[in-house]
N, C-alpha and C. Protein backbone atom coordinates (compact mmCIF):
# COMPACT_ATOMS: atom_id res chain seq x y z
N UNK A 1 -55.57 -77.98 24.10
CA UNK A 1 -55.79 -79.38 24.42
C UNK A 1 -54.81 -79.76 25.52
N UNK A 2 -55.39 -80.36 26.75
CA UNK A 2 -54.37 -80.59 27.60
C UNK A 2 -54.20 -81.98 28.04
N UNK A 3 -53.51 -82.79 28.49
CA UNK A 3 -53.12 -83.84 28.78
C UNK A 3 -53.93 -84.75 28.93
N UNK A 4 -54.84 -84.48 29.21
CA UNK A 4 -56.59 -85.38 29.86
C UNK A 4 -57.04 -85.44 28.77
N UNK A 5 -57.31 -84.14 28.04
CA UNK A 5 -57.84 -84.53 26.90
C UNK A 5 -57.64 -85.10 25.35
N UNK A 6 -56.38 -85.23 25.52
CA UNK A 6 -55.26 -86.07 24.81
C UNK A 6 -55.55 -87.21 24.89
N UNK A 7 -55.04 -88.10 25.95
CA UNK A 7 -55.30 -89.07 26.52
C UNK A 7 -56.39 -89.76 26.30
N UNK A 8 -57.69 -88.79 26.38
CA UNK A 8 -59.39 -89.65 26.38
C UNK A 8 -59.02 -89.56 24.59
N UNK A 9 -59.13 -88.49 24.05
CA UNK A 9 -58.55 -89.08 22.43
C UNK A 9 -58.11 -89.92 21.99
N UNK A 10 -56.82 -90.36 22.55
CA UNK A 10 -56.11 -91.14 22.01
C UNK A 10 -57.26 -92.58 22.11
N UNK A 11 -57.62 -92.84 23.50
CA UNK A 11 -58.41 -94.16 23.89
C UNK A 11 -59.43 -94.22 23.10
N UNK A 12 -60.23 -93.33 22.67
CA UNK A 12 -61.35 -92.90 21.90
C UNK A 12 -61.02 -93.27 20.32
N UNK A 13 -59.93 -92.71 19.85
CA UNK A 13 -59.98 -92.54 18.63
C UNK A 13 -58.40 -93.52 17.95
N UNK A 14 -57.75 -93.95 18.68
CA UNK A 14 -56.40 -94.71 18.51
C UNK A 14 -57.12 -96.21 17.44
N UNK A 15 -58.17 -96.85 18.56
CA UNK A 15 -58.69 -97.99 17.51
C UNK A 15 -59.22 -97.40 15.73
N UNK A 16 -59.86 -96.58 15.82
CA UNK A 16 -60.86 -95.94 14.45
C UNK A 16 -59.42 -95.62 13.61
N UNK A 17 -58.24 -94.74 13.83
CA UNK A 17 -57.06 -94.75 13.11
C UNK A 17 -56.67 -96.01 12.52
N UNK A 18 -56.35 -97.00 13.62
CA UNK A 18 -55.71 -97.90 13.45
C UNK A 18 -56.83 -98.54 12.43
N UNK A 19 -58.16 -98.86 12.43
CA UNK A 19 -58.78 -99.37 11.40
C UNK A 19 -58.72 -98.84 10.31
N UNK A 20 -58.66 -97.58 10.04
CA UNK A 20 -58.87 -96.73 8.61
C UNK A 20 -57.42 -97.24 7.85
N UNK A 21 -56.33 -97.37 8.35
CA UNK A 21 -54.76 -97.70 8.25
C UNK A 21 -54.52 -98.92 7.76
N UNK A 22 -55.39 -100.15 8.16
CA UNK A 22 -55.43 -101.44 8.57
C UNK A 22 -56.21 -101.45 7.28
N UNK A 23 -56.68 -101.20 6.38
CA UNK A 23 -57.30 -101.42 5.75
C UNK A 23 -56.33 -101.27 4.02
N UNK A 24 -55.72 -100.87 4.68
CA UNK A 24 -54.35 -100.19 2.66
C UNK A 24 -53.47 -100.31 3.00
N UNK A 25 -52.83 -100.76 4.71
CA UNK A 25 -51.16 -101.23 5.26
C UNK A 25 -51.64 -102.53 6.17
N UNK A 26 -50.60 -103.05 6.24
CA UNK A 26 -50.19 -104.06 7.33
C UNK A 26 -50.83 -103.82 8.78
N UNK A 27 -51.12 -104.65 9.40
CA UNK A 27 -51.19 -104.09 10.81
C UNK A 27 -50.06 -103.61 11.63
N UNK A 28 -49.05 -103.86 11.01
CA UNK A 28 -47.52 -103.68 11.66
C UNK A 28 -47.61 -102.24 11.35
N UNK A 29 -47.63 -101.47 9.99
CA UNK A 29 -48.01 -100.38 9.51
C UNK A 29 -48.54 -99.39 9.83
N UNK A 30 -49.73 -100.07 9.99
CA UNK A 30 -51.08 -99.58 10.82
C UNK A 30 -50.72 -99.16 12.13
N UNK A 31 -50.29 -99.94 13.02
CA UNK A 31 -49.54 -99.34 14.26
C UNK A 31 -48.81 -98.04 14.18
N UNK A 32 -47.66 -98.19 13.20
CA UNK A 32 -47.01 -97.15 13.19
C UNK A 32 -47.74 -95.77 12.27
N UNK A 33 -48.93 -95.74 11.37
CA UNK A 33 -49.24 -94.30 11.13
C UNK A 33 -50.17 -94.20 12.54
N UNK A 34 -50.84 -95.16 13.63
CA UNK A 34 -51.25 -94.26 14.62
C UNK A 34 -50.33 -93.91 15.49
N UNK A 35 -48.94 -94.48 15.69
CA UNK A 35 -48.30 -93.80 16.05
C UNK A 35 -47.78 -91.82 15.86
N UNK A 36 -47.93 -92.36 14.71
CA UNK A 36 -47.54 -91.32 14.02
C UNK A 36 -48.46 -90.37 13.71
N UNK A 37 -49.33 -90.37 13.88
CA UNK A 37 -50.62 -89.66 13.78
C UNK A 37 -51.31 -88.77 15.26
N UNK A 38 -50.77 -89.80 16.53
CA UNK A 38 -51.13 -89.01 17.44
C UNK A 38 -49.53 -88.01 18.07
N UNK A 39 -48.44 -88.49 17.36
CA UNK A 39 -47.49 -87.76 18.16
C UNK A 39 -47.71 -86.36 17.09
N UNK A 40 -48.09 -86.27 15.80
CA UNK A 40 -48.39 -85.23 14.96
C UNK A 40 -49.48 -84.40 15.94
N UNK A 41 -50.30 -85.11 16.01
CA UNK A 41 -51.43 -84.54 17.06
C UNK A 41 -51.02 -83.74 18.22
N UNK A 42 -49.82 -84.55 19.21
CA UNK A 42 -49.21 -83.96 19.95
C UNK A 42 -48.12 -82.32 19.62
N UNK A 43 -48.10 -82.83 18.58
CA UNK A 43 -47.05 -81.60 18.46
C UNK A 43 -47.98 -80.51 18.10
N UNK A 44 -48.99 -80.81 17.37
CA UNK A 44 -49.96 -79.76 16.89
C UNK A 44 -51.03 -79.18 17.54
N UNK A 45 -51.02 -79.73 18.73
CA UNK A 45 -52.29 -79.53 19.98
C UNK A 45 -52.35 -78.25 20.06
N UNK A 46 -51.37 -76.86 20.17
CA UNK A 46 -52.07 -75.44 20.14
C UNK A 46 -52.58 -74.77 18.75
N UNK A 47 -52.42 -75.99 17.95
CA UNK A 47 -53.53 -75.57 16.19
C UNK A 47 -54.56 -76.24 16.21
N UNK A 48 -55.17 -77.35 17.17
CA UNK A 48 -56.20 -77.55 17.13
C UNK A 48 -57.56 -76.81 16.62
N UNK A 49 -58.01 -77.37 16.80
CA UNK A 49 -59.89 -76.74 16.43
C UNK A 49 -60.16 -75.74 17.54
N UNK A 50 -60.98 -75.09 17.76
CA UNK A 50 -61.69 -74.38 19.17
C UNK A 50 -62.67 -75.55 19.66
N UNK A 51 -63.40 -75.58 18.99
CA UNK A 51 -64.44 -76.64 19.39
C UNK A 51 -64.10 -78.21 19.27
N UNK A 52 -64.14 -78.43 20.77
CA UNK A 52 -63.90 -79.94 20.94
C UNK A 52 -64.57 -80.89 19.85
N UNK A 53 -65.91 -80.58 19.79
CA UNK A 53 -66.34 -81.36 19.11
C UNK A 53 -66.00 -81.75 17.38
N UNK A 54 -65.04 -80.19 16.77
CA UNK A 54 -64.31 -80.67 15.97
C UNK A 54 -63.12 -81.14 15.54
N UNK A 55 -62.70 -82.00 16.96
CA UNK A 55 -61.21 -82.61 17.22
C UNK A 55 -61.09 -84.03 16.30
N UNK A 56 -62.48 -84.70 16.73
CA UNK A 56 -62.51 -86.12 15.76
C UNK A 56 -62.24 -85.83 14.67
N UNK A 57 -62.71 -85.01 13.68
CA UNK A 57 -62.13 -84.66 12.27
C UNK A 57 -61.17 -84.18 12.05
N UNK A 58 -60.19 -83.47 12.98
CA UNK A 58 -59.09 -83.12 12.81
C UNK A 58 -58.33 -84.30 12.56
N UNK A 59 -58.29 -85.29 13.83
CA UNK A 59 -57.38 -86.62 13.76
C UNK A 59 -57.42 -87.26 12.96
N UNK A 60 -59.15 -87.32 12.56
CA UNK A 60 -58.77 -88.41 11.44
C UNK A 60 -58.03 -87.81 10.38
N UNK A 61 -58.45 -86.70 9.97
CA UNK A 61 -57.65 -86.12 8.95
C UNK A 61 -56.24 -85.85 8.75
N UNK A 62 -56.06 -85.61 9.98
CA UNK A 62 -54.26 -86.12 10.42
C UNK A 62 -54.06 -87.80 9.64
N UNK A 63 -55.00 -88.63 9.97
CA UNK A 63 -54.49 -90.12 10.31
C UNK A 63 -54.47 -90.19 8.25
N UNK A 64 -55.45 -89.78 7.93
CA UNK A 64 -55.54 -90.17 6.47
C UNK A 64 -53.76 -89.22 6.03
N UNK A 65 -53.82 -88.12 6.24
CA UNK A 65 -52.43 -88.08 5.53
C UNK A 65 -51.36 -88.81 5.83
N UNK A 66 -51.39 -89.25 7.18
CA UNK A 66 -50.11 -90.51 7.57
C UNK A 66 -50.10 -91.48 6.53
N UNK A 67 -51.66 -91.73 6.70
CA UNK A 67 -51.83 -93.16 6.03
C UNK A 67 -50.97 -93.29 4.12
N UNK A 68 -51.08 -92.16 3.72
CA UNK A 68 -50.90 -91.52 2.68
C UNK A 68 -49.56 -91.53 2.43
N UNK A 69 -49.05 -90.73 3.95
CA UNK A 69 -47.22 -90.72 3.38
C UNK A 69 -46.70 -92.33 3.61
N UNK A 70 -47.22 -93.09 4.37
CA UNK A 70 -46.71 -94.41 4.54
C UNK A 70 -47.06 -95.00 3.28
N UNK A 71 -47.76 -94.95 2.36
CA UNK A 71 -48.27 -95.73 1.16
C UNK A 71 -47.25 -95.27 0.06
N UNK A 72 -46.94 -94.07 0.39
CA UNK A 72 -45.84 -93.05 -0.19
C UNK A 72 -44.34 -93.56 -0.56
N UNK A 73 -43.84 -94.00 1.14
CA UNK A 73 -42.94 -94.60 1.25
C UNK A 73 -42.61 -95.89 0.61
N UNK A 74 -43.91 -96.94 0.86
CA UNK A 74 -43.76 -97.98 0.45
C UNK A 74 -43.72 -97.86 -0.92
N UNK A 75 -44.50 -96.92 -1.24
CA UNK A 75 -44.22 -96.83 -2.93
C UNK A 75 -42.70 -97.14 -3.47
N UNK A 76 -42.19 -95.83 -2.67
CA UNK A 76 -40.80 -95.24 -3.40
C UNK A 76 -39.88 -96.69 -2.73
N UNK A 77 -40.14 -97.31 -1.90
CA UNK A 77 -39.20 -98.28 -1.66
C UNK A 77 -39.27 -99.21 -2.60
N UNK A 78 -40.55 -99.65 -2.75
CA UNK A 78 -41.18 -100.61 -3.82
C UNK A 78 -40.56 -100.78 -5.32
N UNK A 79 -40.20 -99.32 -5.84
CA UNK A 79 -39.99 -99.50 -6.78
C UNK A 79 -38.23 -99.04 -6.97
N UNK A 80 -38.05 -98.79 -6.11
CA UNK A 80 -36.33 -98.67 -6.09
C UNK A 80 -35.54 -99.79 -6.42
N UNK A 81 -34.90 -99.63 -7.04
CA UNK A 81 -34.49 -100.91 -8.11
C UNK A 81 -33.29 -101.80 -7.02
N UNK A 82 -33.38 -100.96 -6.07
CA UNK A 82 -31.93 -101.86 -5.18
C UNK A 82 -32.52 -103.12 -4.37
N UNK A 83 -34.49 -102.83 -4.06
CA UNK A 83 -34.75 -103.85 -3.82
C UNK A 83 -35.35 -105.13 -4.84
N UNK A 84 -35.15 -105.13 -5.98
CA UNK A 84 -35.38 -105.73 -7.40
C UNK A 84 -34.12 -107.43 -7.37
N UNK A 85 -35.02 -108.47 -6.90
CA UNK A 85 -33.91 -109.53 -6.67
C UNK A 85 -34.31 -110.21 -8.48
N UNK A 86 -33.64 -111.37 -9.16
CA UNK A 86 -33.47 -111.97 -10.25
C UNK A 86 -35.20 -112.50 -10.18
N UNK A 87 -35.94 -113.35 -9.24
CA UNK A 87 -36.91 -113.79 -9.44
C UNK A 87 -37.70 -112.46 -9.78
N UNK A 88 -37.97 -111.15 -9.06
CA UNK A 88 -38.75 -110.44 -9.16
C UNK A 88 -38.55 -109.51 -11.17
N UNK A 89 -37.56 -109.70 -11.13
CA UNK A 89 -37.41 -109.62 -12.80
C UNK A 89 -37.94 -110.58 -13.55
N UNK A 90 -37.77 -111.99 -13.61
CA UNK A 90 -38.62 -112.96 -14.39
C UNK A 90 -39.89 -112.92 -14.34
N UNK A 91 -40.63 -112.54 -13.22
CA UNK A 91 -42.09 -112.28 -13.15
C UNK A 91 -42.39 -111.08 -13.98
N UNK A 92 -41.90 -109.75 -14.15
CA UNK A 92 -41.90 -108.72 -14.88
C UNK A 92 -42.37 -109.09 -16.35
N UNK A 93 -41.17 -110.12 -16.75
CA UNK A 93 -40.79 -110.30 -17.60
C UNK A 93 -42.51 -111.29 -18.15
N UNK A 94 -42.78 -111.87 -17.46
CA UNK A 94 -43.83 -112.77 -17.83
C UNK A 94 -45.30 -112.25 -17.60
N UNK A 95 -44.85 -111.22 -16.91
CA UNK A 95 -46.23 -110.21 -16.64
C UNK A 95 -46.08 -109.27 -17.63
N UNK A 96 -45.95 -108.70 -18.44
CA UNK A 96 -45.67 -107.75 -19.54
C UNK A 96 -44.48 -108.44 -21.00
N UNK A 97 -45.28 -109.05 -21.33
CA UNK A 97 -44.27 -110.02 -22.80
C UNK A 97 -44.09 -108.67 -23.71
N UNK A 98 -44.74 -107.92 -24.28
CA UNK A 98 -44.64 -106.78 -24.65
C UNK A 98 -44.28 -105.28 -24.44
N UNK A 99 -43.14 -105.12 -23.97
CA UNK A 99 -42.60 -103.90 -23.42
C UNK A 99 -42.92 -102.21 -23.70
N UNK A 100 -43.26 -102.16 -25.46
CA UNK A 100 -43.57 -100.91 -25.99
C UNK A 100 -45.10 -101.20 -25.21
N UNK A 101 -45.67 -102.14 -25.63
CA UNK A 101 -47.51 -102.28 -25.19
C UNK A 101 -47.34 -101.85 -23.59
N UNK A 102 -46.61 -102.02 -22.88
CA UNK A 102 -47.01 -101.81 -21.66
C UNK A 102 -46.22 -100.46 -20.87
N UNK A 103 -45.46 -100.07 -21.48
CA UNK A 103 -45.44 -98.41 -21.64
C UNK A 103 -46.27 -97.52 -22.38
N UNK A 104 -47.14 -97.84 -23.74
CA UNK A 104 -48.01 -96.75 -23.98
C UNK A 104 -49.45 -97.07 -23.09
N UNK A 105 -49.40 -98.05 -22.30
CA UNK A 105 -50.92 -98.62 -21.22
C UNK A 105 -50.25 -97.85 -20.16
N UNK A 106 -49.00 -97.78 -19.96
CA UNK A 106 -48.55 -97.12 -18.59
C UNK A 106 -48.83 -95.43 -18.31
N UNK A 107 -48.67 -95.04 -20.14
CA UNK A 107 -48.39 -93.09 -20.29
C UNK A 107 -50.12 -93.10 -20.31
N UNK A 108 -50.90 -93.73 -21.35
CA UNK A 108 -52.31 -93.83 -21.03
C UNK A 108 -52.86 -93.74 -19.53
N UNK A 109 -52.72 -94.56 -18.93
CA UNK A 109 -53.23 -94.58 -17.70
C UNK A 109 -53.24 -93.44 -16.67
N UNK A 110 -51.52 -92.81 -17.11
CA UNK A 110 -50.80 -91.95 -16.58
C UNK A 110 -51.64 -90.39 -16.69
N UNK A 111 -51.95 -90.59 -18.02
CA UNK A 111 -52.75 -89.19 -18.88
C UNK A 111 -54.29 -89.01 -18.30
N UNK A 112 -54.64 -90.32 -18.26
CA UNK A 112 -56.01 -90.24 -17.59
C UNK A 112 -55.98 -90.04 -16.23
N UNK A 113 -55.16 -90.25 -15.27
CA UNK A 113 -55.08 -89.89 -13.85
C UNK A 113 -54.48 -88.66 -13.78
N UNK A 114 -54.55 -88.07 -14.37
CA UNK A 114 -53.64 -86.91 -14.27
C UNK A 114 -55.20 -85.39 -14.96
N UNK A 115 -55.84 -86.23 -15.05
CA UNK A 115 -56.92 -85.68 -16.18
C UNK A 115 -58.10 -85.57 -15.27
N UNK A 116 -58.21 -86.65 -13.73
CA UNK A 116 -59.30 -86.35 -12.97
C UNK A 116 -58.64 -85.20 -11.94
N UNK A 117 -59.69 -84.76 -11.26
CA UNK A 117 -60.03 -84.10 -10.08
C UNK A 117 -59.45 -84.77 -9.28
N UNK A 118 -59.31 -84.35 -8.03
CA UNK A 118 -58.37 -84.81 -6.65
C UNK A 118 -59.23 -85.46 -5.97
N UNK A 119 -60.60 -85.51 -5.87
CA UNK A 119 -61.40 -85.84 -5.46
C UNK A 119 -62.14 -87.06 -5.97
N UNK A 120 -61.75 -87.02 -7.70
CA UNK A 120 -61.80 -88.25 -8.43
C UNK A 120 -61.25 -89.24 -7.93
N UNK A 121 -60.10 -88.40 -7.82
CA UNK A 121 -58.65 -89.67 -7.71
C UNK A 121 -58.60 -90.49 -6.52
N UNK A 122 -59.41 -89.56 -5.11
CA UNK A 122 -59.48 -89.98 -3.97
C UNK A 122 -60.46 -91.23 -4.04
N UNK A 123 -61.71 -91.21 -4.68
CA UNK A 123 -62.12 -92.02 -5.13
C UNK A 123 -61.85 -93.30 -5.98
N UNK A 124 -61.15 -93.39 -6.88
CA UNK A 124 -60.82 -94.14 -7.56
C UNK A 124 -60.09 -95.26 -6.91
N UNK A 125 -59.36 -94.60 -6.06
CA UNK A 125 -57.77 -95.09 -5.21
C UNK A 125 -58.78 -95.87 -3.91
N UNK A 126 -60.13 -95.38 -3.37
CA UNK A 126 -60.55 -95.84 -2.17
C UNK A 126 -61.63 -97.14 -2.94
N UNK A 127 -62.03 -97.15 -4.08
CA UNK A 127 -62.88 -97.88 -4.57
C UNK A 127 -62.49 -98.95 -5.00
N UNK A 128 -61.50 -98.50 -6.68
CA UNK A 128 -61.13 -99.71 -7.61
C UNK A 128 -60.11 -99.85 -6.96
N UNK A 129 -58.92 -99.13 -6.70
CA UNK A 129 -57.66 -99.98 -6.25
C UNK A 129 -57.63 -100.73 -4.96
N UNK A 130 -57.97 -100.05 -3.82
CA UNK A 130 -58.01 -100.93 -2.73
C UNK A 130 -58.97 -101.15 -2.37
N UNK A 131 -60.22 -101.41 -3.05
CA UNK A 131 -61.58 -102.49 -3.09
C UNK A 131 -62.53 -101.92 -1.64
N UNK A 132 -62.39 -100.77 -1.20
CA UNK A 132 -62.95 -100.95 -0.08
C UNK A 132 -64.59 -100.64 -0.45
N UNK A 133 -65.64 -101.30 0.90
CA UNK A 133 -66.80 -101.51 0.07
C UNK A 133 -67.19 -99.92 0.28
N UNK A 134 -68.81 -99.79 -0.84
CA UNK A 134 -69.16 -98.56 -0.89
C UNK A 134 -69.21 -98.07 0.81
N UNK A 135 -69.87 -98.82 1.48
CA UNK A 135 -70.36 -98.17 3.11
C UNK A 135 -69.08 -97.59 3.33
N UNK A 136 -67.65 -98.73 3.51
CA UNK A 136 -66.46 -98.25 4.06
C UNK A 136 -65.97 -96.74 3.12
N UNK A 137 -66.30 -96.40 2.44
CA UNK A 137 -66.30 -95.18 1.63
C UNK A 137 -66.98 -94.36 2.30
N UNK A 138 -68.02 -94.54 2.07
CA UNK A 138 -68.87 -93.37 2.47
C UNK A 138 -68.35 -93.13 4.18
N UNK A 139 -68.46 -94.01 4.60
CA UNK A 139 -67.35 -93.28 6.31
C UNK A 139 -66.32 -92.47 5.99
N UNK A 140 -65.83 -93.36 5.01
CA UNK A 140 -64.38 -92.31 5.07
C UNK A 140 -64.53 -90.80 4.47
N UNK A 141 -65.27 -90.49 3.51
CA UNK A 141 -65.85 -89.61 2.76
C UNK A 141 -66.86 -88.61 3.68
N UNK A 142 -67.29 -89.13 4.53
CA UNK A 142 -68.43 -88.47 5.42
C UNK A 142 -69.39 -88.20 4.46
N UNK A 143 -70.27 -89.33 3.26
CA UNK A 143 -70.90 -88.73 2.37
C UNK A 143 -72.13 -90.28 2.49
N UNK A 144 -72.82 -90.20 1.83
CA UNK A 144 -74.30 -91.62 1.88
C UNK A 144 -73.40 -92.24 1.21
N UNK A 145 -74.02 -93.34 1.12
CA UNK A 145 -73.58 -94.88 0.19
C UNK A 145 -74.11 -94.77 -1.33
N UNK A 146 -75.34 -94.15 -1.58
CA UNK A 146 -75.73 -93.99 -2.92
C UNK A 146 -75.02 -92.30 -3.45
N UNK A 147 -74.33 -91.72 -2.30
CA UNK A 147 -73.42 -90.92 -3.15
C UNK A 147 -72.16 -91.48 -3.71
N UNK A 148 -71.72 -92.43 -2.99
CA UNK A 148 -70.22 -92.68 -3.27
C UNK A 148 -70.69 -93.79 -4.81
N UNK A 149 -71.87 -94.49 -4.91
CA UNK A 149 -72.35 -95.00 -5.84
C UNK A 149 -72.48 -94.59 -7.05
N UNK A 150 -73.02 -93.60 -6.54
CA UNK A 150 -73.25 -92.37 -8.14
C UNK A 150 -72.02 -91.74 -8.39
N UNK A 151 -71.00 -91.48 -7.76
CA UNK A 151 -69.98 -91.14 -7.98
C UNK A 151 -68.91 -92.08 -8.23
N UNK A 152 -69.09 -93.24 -7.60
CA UNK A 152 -68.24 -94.30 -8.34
C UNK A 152 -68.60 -94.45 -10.32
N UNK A 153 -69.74 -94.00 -10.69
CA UNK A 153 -70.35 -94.46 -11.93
C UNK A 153 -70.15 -93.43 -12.21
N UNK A 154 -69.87 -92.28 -11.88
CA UNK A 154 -69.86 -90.89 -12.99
C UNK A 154 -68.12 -90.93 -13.39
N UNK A 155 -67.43 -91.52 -12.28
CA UNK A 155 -65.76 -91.63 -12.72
C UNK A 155 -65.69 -92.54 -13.59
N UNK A 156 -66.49 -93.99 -13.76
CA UNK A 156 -66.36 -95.35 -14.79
C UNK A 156 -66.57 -94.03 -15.95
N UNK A 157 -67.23 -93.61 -16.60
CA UNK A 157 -67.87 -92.93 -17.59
C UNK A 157 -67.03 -91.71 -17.76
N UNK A 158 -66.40 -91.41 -16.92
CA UNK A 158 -65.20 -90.00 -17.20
C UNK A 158 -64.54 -90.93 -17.71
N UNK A 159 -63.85 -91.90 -17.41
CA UNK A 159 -62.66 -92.62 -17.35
C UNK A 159 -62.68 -93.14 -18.88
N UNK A 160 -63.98 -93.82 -18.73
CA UNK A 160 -64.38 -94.47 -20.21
C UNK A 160 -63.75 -93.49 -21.19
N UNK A 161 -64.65 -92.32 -21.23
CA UNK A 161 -64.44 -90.84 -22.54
C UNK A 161 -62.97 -90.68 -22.41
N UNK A 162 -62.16 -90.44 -21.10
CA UNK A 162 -61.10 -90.17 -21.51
C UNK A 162 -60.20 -90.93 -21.86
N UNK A 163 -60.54 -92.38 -21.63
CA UNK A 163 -59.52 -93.28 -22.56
C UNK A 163 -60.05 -93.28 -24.13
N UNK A 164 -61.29 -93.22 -24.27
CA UNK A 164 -61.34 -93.15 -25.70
C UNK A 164 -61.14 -91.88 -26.41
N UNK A 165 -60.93 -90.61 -25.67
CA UNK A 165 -60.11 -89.77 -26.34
C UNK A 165 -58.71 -89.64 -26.50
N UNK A 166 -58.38 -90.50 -25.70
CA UNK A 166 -56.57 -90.80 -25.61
C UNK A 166 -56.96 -91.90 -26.80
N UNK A 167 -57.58 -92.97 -27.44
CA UNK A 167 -57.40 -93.57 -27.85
C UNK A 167 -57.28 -93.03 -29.56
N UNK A 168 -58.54 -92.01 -29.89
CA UNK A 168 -58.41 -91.67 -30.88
C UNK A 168 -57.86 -90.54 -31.29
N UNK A 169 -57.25 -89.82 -29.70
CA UNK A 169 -55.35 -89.03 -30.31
C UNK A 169 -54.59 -90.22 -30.80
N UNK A 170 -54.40 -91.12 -30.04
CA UNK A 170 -53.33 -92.33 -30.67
C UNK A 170 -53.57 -92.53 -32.31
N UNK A 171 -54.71 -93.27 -32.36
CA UNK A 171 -55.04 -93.21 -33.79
C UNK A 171 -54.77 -92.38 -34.96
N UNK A 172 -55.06 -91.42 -34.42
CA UNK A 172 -54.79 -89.91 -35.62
C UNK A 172 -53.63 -89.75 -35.87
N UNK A 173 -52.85 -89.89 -34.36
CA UNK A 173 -50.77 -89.78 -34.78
C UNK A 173 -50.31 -91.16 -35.14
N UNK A 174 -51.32 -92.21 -35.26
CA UNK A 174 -50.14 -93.77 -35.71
C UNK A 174 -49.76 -93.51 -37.02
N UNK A 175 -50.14 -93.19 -38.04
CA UNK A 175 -49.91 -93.52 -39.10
C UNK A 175 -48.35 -92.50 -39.50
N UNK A 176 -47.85 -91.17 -38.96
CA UNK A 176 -47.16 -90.65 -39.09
C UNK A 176 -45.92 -91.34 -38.31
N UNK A 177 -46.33 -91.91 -37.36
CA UNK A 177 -45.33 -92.46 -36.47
C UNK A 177 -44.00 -93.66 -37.16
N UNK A 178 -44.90 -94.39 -38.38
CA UNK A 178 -44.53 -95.47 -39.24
C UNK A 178 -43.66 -94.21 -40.36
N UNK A 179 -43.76 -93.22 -40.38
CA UNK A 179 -42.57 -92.43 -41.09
C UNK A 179 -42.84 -92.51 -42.60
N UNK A 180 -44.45 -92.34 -42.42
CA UNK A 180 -45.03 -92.36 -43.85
C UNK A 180 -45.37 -90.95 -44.83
């Protein structure tokens, strides 16, 4: 890949990053994984594809893991307790009145995400958590709209079974738990 053709990339494909980004970060954000996405690009230009024509999927695929480690970051900043001010504790506190209840909803949840496919999860994370619509899926997926449909409904129904098999392990061990 040489300089020209860098360049028409970047012009080509800099907006489509920045939208896929713009959609689960900030636009401030968003700036910086296409930043960060084409200087990756840059450094990686003699691992490219052979065929030009499979450069667009390279980038984006670059851009989705940016997008990924930046969500990453914000995570681990997010929950680092040094940024934790007194108001953001009283809300805690009023968002979860029940502390044991919202640690065994936390290891639950935990057990069931840990229980799908990677491909589940990619789903789950592009659907229910950050709401994007089926079409905007299926772009991102490179798959139809009544696939990401049918596959949005086959994860409700995994999800379903496996909380109700987490539910009736719970059940079976409560009664020993009371030290009976």
């Amino acid at each position: 890949m040489g300089d020209d053709e860098f360049k028409e990339l970047y012009a080509r494909l800099s907006t489509l990053v920045f939208s896929y980004a713009a959609r689960v970060l900030s636009p401030e954000q968003a700036k910086d994984v296409v930043s960060e996405t084409f200087m990756a690009v840059w450094r990686k230009r003699d691992d490219c594809p052979e065929d030009p024509a499979d450069w667009t999927r390279w980038i984006i695929g670059i851009g989705k893991f940016q997008v990924l480690q930046e969500l990453q970051r914000v995570k681990r900043k997010h929950h680092d307790n040094r940024f934790v001010d007194e108001r953001g504790l009283d809300q805690l506190k009023l968002a979860s009145p029940d502390s044991a209840e919202s640690v065994v909803d936390s290891a639950q949840a935990r057990w069931v995400w840990h229980q799908l496919k990677p491909k589940e999860r990619e789903l789950v994370n592009l659907v229910f958590v950050r709401g994007l619509s089926d079409a905007d899926v299926a772009g991102l997926l490179d798959v139809t709209v009544t696939a990401v449909t049918t596959r949005a409904s086959r994860v409700r129904q995994r999800i379903a079974a496996l909380l109700e098999a987490s539910d009736d392990t719970t059940a079976d061990a409560s009664p020993t738990r009371g030290g009976s």
